[in-house]
N, C-alpha and C. Protein backbone atom coordinates (compact mmCIF):
# COMPACT_ATOMS: atom_id res chain seq x y z
N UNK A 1 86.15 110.30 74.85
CA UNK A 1 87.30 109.44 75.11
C UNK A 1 87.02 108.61 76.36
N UNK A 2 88.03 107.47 76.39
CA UNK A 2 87.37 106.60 77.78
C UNK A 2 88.49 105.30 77.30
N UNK A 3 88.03 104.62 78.27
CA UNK A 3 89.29 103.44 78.48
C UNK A 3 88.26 102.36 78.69
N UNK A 4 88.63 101.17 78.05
CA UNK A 4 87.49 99.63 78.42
C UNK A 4 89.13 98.77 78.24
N UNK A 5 88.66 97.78 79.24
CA UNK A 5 89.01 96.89 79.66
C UNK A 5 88.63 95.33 79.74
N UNK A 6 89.33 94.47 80.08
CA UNK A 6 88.79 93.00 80.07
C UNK A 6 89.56 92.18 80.32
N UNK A 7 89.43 91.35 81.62
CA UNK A 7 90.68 90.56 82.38
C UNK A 7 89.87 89.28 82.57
N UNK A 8 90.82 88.38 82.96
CA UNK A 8 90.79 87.03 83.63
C UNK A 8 91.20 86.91 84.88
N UNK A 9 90.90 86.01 85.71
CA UNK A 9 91.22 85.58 86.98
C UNK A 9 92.44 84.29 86.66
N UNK A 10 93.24 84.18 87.43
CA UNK A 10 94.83 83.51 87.33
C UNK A 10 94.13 82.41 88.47
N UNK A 11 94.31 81.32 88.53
CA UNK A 11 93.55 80.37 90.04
C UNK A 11 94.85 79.41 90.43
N UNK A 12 95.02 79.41 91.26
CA UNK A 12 96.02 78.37 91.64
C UNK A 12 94.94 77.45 92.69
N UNK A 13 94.31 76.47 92.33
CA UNK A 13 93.44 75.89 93.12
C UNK A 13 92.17 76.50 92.75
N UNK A 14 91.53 76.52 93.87
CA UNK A 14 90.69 77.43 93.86
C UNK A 14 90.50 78.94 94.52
N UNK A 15 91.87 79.44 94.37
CA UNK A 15 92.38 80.74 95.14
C UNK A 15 92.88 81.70 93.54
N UNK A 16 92.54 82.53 94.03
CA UNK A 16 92.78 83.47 92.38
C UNK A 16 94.25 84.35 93.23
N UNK A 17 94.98 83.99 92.14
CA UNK A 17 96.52 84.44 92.80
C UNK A 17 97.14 85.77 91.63
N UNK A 18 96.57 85.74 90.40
CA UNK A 18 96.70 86.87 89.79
C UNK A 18 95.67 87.28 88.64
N UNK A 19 95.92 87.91 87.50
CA UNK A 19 95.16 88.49 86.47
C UNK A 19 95.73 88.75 85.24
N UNK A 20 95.19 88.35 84.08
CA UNK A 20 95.98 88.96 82.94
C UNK A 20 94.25 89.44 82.50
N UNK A 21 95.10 90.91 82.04
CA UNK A 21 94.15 91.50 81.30
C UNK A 21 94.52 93.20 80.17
N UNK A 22 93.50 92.75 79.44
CA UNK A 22 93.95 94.26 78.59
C UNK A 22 93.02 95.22 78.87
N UNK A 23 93.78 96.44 78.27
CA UNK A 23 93.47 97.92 78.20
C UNK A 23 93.27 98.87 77.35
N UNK A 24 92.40 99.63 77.18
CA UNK A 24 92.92 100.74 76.08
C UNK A 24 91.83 101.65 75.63
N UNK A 25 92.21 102.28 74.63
CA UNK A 25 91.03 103.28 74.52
C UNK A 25 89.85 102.64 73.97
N UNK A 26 88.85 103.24 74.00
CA UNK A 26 87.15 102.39 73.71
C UNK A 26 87.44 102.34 72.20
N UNK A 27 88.00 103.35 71.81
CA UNK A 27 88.35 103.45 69.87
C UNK A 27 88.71 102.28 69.63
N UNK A 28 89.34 101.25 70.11
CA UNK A 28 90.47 100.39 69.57
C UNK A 28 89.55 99.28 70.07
N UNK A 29 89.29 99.21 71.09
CA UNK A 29 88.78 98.00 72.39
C UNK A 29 87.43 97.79 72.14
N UNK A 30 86.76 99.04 71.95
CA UNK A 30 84.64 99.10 71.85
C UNK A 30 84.26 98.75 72.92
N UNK A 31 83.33 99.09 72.91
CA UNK A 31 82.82 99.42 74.30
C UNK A 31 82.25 97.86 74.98
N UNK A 32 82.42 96.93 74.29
CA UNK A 32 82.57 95.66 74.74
C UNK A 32 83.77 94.74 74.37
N UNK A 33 84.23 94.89 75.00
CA UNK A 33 85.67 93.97 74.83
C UNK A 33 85.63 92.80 75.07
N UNK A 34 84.95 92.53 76.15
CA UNK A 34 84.61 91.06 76.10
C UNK A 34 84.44 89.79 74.53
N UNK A 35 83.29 90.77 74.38
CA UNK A 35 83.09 90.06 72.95
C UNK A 35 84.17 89.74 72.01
N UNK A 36 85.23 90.33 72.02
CA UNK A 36 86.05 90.59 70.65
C UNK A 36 87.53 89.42 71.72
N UNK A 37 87.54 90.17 72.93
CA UNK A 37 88.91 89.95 73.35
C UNK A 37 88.99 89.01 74.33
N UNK A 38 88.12 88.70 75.10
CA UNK A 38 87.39 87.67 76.15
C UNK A 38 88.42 86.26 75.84
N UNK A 39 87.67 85.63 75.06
CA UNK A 39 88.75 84.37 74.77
C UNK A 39 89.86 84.40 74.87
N UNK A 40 90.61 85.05 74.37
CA UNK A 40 92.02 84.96 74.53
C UNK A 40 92.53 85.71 75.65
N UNK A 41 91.65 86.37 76.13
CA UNK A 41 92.74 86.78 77.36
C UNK A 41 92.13 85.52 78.45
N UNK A 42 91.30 84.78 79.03
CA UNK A 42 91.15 83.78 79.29
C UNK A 42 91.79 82.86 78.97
N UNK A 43 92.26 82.25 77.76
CA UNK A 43 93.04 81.41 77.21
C UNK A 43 94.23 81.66 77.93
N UNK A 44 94.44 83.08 77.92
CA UNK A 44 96.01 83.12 77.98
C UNK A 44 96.34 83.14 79.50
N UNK A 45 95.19 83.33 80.73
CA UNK A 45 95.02 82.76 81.78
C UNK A 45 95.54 81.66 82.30
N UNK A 46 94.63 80.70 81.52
CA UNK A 46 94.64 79.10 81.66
C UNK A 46 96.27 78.85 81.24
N UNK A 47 96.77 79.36 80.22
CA UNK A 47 98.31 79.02 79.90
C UNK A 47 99.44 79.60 81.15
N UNK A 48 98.66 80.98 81.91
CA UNK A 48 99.49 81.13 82.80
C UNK A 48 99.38 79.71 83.89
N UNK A 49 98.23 79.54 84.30
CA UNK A 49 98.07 78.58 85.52
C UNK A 49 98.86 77.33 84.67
N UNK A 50 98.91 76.64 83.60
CA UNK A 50 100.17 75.79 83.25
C UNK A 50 101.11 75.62 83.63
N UNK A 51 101.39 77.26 83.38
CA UNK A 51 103.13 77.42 83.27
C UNK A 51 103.45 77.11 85.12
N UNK A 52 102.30 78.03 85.42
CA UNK A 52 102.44 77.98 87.09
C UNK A 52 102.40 76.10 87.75
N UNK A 53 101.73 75.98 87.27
CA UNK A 53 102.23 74.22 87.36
C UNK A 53 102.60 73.12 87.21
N UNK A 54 103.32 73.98 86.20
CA UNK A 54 105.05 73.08 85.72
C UNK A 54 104.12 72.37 84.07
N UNK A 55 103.11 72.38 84.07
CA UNK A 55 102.51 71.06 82.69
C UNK A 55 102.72 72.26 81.60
């Protein structure tokens, strides 16, 4: 059993002000998450820094 993970950096500028990222067991996630989950939690990054600046 074990836990993998895979986040993004949030940037307001060029200052990283938060993170979205997922979690969970390696069963569900594999032991590379990146590969599978990478894009979209990035994506969903870039949509935070949007929202964070009003566009």
């Amino acid at each position: 059993a074990g836990v993998a993970s895979v986040s993004a950096p949030v940037f307001d500028g060029d200052r990283v002000i938060a993170a979205v990222g997922v979690s969970g067991p390696i069963e569900r996630l594999t032991r590379q998450p990146g590969t599978k989950y990478g894009p979209a939690v990035m994506a969903a990054a870039r949509r935070v820094e949007q929202a964070l600046r009003g566009s």
